[in-house]
N, C-alpha and C. Protein backbone atom coordinates (compact mmCIF):
# COMPACT_ATOMS: atom_id res chain seq x y z
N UNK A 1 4.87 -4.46 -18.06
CA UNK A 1 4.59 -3.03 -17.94
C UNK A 1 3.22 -2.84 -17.28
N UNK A 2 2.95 -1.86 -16.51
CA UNK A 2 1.82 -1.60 -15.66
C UNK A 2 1.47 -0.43 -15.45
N UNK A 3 0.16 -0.10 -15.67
CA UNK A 3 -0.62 1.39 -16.05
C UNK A 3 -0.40 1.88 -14.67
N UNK A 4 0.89 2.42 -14.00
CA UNK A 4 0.96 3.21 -12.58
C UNK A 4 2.43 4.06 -13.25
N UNK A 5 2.19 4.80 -14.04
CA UNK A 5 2.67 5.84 -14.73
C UNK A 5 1.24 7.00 -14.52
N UNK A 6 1.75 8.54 -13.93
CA UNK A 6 0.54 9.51 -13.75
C UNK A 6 1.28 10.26 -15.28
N UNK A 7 0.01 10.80 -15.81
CA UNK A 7 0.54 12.13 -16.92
C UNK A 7 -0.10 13.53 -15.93
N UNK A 8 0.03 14.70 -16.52
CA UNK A 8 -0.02 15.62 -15.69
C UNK A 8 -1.89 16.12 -15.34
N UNK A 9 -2.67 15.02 -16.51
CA UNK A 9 -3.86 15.15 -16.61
C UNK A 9 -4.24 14.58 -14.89
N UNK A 10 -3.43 13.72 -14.23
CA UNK A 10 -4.08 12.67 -13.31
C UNK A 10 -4.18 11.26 -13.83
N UNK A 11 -4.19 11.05 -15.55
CA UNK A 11 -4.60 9.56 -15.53
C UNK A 11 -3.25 9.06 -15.75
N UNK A 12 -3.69 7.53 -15.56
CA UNK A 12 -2.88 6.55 -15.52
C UNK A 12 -2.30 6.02 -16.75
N UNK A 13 -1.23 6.11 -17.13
CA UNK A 13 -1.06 5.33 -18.34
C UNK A 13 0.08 3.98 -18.68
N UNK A 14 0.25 3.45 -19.65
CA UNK A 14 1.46 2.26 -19.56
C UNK A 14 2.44 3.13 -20.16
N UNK A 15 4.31 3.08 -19.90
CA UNK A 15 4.98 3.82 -20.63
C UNK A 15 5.85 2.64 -19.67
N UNK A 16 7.21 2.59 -20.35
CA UNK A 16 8.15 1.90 -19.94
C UNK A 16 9.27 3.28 -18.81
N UNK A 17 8.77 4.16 -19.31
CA UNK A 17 9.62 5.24 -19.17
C UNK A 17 9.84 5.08 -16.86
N UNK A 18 10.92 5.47 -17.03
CA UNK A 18 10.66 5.19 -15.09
C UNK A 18 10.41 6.70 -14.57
N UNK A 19 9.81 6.74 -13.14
CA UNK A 19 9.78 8.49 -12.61
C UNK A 19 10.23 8.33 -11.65
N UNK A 20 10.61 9.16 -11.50
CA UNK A 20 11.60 10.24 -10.41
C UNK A 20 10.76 10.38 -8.96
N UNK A 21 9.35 10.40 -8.70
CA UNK A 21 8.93 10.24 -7.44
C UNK A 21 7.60 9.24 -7.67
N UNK A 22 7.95 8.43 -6.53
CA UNK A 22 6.58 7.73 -6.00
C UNK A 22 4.65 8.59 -5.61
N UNK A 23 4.32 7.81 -6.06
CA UNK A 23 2.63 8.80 -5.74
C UNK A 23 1.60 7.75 -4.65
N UNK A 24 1.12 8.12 -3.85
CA UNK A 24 -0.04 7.26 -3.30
C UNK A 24 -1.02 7.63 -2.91
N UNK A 25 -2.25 7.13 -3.57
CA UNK A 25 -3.85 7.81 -3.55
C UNK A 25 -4.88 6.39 -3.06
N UNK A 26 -4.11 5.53 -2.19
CA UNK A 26 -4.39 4.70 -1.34
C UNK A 26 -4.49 3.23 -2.24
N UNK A 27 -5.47 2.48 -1.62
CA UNK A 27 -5.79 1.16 -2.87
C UNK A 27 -6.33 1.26 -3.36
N UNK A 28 -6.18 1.57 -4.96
CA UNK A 28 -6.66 1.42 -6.10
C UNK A 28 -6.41 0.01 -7.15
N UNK A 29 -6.03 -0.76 -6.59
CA UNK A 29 -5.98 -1.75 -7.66
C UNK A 29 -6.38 -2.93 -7.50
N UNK A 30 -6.14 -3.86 -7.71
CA UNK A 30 -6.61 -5.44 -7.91
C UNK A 30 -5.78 -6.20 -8.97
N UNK A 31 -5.18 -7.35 -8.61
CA UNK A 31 -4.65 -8.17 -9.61
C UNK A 31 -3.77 -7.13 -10.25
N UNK A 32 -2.72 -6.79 -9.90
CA UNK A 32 -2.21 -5.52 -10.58
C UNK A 32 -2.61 -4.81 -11.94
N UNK A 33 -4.05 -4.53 -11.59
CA UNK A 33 -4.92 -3.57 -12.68
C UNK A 33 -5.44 -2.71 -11.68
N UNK A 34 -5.03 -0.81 -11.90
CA UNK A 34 -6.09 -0.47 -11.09
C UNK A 34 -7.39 0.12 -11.71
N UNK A 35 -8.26 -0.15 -10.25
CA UNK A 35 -9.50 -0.34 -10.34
C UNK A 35 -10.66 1.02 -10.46
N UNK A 36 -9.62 2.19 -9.56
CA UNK A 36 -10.04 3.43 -8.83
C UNK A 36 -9.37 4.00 -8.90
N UNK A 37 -9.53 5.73 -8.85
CA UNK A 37 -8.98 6.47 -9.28
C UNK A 37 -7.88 7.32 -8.07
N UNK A 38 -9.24 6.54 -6.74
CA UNK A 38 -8.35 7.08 -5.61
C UNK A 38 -9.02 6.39 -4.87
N UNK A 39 -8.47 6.47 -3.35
CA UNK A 39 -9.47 5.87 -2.52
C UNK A 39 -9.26 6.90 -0.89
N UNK A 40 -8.66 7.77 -0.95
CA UNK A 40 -8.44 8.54 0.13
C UNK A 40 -8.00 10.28 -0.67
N UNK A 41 -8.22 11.60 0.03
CA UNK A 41 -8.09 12.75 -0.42
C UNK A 41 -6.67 12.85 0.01
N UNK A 42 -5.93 12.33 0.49
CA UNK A 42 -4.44 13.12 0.76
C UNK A 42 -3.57 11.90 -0.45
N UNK A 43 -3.70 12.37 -1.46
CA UNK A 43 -2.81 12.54 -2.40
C UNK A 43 -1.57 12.70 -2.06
N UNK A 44 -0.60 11.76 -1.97
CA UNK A 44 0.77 12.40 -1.49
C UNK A 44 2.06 11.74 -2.90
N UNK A 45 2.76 12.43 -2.79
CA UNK A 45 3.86 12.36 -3.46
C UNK A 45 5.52 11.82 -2.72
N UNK A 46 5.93 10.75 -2.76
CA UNK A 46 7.21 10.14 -2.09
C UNK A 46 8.49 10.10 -2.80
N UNK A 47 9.60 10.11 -2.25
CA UNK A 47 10.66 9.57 -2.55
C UNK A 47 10.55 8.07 -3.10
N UNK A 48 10.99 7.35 -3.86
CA UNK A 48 11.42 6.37 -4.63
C UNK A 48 12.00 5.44 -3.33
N UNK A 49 13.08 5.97 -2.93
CA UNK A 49 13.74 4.83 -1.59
C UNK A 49 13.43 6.09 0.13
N UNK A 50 13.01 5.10 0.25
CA UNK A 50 12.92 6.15 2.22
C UNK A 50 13.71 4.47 3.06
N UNK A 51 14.50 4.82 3.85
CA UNK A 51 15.09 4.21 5.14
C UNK A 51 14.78 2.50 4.32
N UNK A 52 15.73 2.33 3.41
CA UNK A 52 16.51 0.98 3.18
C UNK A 52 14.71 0.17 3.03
N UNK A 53 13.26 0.82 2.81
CA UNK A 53 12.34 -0.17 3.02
C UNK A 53 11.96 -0.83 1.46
N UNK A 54 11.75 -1.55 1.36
CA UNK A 54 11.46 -2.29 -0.06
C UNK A 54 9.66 -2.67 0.11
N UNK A 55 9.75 -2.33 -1.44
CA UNK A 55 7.85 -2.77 -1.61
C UNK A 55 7.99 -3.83 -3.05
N UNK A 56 6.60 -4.70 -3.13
CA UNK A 56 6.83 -4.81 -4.45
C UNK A 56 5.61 -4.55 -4.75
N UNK A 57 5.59 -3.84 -6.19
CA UNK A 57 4.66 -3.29 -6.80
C UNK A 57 2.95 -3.92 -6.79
N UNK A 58 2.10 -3.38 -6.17
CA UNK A 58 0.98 -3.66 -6.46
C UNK A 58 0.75 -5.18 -5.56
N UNK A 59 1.13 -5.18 -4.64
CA UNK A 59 1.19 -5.94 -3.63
C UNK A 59 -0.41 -6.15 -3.15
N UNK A 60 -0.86 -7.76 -3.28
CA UNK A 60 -2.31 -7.03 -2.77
C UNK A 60 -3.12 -6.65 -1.15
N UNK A 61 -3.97 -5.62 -1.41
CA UNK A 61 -4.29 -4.89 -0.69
C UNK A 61 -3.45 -4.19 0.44
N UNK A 62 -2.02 -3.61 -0.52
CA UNK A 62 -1.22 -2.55 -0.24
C UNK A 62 -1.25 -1.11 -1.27
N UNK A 63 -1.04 -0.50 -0.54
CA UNK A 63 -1.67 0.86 -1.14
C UNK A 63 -0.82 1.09 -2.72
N UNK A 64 -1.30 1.53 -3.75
CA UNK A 64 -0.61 1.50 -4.80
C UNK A 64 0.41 2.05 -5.48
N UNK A 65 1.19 2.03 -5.86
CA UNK A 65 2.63 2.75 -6.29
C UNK A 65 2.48 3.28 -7.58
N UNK A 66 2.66 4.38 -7.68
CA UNK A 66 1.93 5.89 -8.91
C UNK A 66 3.16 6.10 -8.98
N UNK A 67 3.82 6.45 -10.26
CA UNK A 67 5.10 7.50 -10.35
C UNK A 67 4.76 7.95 -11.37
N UNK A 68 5.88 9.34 -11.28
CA UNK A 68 5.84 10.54 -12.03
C UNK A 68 6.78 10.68 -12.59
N UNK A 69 7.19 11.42 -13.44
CA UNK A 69 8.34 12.18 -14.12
C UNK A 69 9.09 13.07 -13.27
N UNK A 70 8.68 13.69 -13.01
CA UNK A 70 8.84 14.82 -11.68
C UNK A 70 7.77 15.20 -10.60
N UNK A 71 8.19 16.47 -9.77
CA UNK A 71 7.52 16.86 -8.63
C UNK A 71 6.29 17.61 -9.80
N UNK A 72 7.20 18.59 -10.31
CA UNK A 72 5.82 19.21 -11.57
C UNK A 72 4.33 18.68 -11.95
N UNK A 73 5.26 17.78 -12.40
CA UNK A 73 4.25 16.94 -12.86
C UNK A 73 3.18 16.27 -12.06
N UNK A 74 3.47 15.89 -10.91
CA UNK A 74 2.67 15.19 -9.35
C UNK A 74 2.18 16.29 -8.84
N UNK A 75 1.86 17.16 -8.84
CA UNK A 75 1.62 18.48 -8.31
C UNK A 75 0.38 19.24 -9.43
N UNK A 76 0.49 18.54 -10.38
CA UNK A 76 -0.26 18.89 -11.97
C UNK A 76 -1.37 17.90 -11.43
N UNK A 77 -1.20 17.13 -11.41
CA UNK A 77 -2.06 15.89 -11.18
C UNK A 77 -3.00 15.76 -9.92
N UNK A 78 -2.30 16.45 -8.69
CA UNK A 78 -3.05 16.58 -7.72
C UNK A 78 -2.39 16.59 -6.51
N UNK A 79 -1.35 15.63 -6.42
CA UNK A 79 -0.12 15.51 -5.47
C UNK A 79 0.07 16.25 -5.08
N UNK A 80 0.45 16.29 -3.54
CA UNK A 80 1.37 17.09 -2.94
C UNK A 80 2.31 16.48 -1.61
N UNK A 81 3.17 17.17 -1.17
CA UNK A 81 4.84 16.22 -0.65
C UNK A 81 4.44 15.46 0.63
N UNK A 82 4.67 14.20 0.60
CA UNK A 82 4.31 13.08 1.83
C UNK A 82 5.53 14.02 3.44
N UNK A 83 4.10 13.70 4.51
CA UNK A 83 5.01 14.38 5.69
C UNK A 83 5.97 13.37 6.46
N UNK A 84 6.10 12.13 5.80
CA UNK A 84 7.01 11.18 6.39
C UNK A 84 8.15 11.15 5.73
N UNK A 85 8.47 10.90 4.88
CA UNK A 85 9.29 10.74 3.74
C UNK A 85 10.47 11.97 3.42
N UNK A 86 9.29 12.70 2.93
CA UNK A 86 9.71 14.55 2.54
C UNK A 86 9.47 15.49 3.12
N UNK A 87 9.19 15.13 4.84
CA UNK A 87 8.57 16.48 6.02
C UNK A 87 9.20 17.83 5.37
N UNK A 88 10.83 17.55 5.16
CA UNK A 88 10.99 19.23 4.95
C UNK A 88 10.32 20.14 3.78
N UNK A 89 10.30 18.95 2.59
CA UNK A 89 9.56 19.55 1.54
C UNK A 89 8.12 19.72 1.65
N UNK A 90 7.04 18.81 2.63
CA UNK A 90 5.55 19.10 3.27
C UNK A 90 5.58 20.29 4.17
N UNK A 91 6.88 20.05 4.81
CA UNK A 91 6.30 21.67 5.67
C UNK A 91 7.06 23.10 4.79
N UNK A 92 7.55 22.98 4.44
CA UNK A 92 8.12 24.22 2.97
C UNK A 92 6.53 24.41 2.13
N UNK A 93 6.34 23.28 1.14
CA UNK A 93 4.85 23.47 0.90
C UNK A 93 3.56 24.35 1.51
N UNK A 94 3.54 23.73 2.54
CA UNK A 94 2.32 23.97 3.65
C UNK A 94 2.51 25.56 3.69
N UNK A 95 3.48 25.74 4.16
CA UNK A 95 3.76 27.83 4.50
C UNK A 95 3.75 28.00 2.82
N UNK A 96 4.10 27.84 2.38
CA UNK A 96 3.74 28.55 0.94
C UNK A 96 2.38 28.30 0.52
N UNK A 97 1.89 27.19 0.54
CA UNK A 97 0.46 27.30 0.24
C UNK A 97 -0.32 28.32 1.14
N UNK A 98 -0.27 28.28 2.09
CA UNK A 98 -0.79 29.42 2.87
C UNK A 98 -1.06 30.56 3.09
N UNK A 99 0.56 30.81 2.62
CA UNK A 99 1.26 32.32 2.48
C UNK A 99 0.63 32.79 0.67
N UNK A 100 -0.05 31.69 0.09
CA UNK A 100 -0.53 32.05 -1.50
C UNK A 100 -1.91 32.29 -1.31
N UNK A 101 -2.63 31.23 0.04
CA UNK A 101 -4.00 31.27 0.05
C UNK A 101 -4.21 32.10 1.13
N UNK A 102 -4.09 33.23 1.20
CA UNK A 102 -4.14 33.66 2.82
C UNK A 102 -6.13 33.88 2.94
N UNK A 103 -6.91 33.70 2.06
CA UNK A 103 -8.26 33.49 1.73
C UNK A 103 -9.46 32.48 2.86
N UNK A 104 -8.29 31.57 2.87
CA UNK A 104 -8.71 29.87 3.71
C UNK A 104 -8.43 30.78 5.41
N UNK A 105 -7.02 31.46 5.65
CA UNK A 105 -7.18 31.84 7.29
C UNK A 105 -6.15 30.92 7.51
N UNK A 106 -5.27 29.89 6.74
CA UNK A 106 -5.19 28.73 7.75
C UNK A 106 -3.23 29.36 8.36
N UNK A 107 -3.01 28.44 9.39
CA UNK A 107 -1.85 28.86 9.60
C UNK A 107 -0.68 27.30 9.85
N UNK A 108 0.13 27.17 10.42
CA UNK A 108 1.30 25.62 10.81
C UNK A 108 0.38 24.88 11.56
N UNK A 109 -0.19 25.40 12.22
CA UNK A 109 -1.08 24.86 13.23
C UNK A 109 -2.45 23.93 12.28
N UNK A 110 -2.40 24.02 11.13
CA UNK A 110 -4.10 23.55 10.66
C UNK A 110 -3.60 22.31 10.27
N UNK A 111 -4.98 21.47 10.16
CA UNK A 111 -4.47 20.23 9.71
C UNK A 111 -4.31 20.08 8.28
N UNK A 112 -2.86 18.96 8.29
CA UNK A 112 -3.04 19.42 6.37
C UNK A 112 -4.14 18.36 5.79
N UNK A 113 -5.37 18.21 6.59
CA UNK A 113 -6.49 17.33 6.17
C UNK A 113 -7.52 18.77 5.42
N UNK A 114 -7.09 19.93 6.18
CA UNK A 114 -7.69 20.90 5.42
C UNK A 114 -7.65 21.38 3.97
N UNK A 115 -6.18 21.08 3.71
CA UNK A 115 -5.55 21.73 2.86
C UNK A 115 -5.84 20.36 1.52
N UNK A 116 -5.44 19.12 2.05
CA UNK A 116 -6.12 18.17 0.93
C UNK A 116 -7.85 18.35 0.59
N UNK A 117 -8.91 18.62 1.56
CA UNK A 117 -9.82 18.80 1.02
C UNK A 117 -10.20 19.53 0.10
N UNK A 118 -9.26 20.63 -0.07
CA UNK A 118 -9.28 22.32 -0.80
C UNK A 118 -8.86 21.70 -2.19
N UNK A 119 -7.57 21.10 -2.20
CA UNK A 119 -6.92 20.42 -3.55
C UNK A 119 -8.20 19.17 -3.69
N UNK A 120 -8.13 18.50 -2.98
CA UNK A 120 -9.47 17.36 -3.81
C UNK A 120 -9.89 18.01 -4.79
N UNK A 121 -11.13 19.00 -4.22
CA UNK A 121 -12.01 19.66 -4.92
C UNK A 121 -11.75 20.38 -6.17
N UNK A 122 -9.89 20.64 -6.42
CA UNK A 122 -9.81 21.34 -7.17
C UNK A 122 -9.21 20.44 -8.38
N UNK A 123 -9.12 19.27 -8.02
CA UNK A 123 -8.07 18.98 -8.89
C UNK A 123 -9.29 17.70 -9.80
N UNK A 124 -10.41 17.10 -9.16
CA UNK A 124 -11.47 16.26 -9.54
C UNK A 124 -12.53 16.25 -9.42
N UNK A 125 -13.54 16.48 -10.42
CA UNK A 125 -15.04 16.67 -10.13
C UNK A 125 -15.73 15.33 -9.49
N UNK A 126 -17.08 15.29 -9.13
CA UNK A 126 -18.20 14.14 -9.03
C UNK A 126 -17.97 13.13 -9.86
N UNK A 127 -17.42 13.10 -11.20
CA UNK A 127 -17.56 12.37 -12.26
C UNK A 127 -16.21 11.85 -12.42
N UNK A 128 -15.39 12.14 -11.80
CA UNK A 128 -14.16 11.43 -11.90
C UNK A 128 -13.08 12.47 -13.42
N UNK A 129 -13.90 13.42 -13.57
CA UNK A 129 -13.05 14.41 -14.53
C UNK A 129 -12.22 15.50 -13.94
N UNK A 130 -10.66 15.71 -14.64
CA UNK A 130 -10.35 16.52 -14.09
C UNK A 130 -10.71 18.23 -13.84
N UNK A 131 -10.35 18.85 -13.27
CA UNK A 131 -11.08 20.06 -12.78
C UNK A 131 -9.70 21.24 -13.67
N UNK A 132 -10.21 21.83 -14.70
CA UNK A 132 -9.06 23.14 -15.05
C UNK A 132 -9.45 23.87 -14.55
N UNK A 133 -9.18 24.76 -14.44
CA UNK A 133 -9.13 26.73 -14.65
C UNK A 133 -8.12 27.48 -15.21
N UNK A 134 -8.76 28.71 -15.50
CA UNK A 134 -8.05 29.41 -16.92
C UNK A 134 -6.79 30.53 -15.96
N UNK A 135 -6.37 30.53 -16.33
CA UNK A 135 -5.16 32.11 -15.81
C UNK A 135 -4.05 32.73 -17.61
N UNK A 136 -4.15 33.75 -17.64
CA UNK A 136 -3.20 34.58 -18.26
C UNK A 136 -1.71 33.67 -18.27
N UNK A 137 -1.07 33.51 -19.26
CA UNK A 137 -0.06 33.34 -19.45
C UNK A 137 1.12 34.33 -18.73
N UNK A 138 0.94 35.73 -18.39
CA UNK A 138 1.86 36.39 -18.09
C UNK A 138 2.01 36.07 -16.58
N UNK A 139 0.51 35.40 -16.25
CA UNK A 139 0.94 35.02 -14.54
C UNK A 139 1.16 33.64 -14.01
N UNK A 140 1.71 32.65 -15.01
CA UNK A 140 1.73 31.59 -14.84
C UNK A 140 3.09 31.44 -14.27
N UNK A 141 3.34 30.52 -12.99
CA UNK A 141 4.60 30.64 -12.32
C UNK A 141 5.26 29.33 -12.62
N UNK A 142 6.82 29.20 -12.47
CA UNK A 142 7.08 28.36 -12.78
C UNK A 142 6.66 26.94 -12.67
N UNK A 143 6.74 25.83 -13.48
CA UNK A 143 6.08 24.49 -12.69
C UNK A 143 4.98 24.34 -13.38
N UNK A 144 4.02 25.07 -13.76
CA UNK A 144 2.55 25.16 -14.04
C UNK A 144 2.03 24.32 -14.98
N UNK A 145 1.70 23.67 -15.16
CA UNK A 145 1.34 22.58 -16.33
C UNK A 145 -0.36 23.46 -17.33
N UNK A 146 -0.16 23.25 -18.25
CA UNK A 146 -1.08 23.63 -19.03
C UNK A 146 -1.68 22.80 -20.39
N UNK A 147 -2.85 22.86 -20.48
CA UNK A 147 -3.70 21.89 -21.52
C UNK A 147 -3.54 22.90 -22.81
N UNK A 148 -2.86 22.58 -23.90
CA UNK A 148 -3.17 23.11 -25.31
C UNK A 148 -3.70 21.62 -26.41
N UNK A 149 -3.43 21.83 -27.99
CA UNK A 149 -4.34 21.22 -27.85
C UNK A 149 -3.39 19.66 -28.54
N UNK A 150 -1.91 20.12 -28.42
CA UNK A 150 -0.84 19.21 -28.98
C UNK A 150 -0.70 18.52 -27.31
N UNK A 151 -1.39 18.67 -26.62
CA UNK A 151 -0.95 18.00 -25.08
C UNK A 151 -0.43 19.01 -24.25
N UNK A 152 0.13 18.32 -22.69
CA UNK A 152 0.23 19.06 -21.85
C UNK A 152 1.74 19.62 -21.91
N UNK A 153 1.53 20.77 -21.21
CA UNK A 153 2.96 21.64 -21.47
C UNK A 153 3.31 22.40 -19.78
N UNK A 154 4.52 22.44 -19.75
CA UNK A 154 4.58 22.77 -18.70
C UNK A 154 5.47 24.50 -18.33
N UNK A 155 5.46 25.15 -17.73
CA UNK A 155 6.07 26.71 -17.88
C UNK A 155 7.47 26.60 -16.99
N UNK A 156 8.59 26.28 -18.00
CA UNK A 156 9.99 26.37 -17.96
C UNK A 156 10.48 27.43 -18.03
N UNK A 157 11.34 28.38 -17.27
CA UNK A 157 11.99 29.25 -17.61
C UNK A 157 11.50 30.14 -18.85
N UNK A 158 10.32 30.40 -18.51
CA UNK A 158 9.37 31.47 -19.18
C UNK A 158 8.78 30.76 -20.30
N UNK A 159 8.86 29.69 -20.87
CA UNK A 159 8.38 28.83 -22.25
C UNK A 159 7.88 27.97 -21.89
N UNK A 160 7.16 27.28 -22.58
CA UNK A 160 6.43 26.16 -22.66
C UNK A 160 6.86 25.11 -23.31
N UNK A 161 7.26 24.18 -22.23
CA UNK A 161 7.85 22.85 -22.92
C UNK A 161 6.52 21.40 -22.72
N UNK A 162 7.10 21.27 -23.99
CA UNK A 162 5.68 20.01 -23.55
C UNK A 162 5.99 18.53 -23.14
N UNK A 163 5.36 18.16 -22.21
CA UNK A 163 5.52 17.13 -21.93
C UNK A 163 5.35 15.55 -22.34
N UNK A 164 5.85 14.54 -21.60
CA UNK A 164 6.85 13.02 -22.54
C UNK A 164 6.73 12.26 -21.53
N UNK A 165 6.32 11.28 -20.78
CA UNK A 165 6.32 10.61 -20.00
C UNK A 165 7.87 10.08 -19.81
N UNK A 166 8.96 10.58 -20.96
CA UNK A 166 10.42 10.27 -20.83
C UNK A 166 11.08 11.97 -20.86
N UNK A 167 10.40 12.87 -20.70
CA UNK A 167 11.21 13.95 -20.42
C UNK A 167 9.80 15.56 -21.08
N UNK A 168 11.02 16.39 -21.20
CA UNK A 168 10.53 17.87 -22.19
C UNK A 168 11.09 17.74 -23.25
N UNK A 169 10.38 17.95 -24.19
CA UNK A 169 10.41 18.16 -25.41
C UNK A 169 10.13 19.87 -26.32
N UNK A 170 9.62 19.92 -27.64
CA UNK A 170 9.27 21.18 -27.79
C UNK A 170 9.15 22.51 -26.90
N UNK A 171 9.91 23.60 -27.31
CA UNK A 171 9.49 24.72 -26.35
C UNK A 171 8.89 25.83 -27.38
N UNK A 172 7.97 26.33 -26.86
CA UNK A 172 7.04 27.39 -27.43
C UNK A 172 7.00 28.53 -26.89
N UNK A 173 6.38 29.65 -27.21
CA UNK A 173 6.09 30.80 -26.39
C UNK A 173 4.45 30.92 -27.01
N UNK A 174 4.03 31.74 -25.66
CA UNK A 174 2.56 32.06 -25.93
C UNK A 174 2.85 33.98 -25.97
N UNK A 175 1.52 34.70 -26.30
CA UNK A 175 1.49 36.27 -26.09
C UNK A 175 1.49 36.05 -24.35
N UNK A 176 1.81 37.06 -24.10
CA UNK A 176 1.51 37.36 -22.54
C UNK A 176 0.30 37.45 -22.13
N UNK A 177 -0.52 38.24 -23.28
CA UNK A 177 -1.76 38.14 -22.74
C UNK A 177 -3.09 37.13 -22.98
N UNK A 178 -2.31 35.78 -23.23
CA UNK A 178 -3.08 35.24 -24.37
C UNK A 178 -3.75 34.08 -22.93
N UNK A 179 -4.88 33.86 -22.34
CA UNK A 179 -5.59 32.82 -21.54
C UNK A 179 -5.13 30.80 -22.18
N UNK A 180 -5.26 30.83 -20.96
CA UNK A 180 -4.65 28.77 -20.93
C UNK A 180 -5.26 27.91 -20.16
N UNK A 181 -5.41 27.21 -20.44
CA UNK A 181 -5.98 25.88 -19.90
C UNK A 181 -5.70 25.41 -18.72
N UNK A 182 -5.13 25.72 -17.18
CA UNK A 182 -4.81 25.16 -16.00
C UNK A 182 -4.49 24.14 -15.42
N UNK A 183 -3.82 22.75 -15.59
CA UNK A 183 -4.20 21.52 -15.32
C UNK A 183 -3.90 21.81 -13.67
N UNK A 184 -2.71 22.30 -13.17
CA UNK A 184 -2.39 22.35 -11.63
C UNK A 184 -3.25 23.18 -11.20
N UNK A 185 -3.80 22.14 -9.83
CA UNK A 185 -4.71 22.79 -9.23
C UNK A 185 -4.40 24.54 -8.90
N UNK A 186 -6.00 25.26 -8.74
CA UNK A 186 -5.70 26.87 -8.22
C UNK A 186 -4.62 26.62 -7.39
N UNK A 187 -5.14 26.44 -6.16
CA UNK A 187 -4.08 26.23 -4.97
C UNK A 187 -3.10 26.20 -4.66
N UNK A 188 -2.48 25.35 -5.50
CA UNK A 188 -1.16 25.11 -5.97
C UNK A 188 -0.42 25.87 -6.53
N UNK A 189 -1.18 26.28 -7.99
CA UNK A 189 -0.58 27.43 -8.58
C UNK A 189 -0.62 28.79 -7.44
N UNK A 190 -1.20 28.94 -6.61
CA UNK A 190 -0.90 30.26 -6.01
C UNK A 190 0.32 30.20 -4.98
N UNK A 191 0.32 28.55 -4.54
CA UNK A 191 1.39 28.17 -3.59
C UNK A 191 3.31 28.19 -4.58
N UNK A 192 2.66 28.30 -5.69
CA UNK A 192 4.02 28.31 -6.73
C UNK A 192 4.35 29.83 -7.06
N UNK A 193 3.39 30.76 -7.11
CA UNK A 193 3.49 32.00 -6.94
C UNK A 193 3.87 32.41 -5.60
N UNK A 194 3.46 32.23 -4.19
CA UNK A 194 4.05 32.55 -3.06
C UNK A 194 5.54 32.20 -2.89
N UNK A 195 5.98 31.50 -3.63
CA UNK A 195 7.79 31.06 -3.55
C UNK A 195 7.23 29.26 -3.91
N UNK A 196 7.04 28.44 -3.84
CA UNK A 196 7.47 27.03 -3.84
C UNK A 196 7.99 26.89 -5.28
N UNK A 197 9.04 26.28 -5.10
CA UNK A 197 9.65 26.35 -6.53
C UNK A 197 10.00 24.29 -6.83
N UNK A 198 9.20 23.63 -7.55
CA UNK A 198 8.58 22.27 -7.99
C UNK A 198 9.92 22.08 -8.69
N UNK A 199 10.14 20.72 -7.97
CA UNK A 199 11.45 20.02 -8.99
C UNK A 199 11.23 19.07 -10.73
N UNK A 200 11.71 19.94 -11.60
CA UNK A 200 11.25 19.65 -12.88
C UNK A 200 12.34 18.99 -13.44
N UNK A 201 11.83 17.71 -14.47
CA UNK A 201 12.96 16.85 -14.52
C UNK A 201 14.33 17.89 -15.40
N UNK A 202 15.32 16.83 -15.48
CA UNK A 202 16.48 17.66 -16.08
C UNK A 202 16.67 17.62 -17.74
N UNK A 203 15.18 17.27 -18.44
CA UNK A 203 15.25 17.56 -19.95
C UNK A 203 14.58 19.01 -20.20
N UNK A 204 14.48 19.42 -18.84
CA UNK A 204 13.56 20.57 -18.77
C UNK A 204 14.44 21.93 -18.72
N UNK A 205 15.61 21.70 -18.37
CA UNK A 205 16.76 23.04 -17.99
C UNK A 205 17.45 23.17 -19.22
């Protein structure tokens, strides 16, 4: 077993449990232990199999293999959709992030080197801690991952289910007007409010 399991915090943990998409935040490891938390700002999120190619895990000084539970969850963490792999889902993204941030100016034309610098910043401080912010429960859009204090929870079909490195579990309700903990970057969350709608595993429906 090997600590390249993401939770929705960003860190790494051991779980036998398998995920649903690949993550890569460049070479982080050594001797299959990783070392770093990242080593490049474009955070991307992959398909599991692309065009028949095979890797083996933690290969050295090949970039490192992160999986998730879901897109939710990789998107909580910092991720967002690889343009090789998942172009249609990177360029779907991209216009919705846009169309959420219309703040930045940017348009199809910008590089999405812009758009990772914006998420860097939002998703990890100087210190290697992750970065929250607070929003109202009544405006939390689907997908949204949130810090309470039983762990992270994510906003299902209006409830809060909390998250399992093997699925959803517990569902809760909050007041509408009651403030939460943010784990998915701003950005993101506004790109989930403009329409992007994040594939959440199926213990979640």
């Amino acid at each position: 077993m090997l600590q390249n399991r993401v939770d929705p915090s960003g860190n790494f943990i051991w779980t036998s449990a398998r995920g649903s998409y690949l993550g890569n935040r460049g070479v982080i490891h050594k001797d299959k232990e990783i070392v770093k938390v990242f080593n490049h700002k474009a955070w991307i999120t992959c398909l599991l199999e692309f065009k028949g190619r095979k890797r083996t895990v933690m290969t050295p000084d090949r970039w490192t293999e992160l999986f998730f539970l879901d897109e939710a969850t990789a998107f909580a963490a910092g991720h967002r959709p690889c343009f090789e792999c998942r172009r249609a889902d990177a360029l779907r993204f991209k216009s919705f992030w846009i169309k959420g941030n219309p703040e930045y100016d940017f348009d199809m034309k910008t590089s999405v080197q812009q758009i990772d610098r914006i998420i860097h910043a939002e998703r990890i401080d100087s210190g290697m801690k992750k970065v929250t912010h607070q929003r109202q429960f009544a405006n939390l859009p689907e997908g949204t991952f949130v810090s309470l204090k039983d762990g992270p929870f994510a906003i299902i079909k209006g409830a809060l289910r909390r998250w399992s490195p093997f699925g959803y579990e517990d569902r809760i309700t909050q007041p509408a007007d009651s403030w939460l903990t943010i784990l998915t970057p701003r950005s993101i969350v506004n790109a989930f409010q403009a329409g992007y709608m994040p594939q959440v595993h199926g213990s979640g429906q």
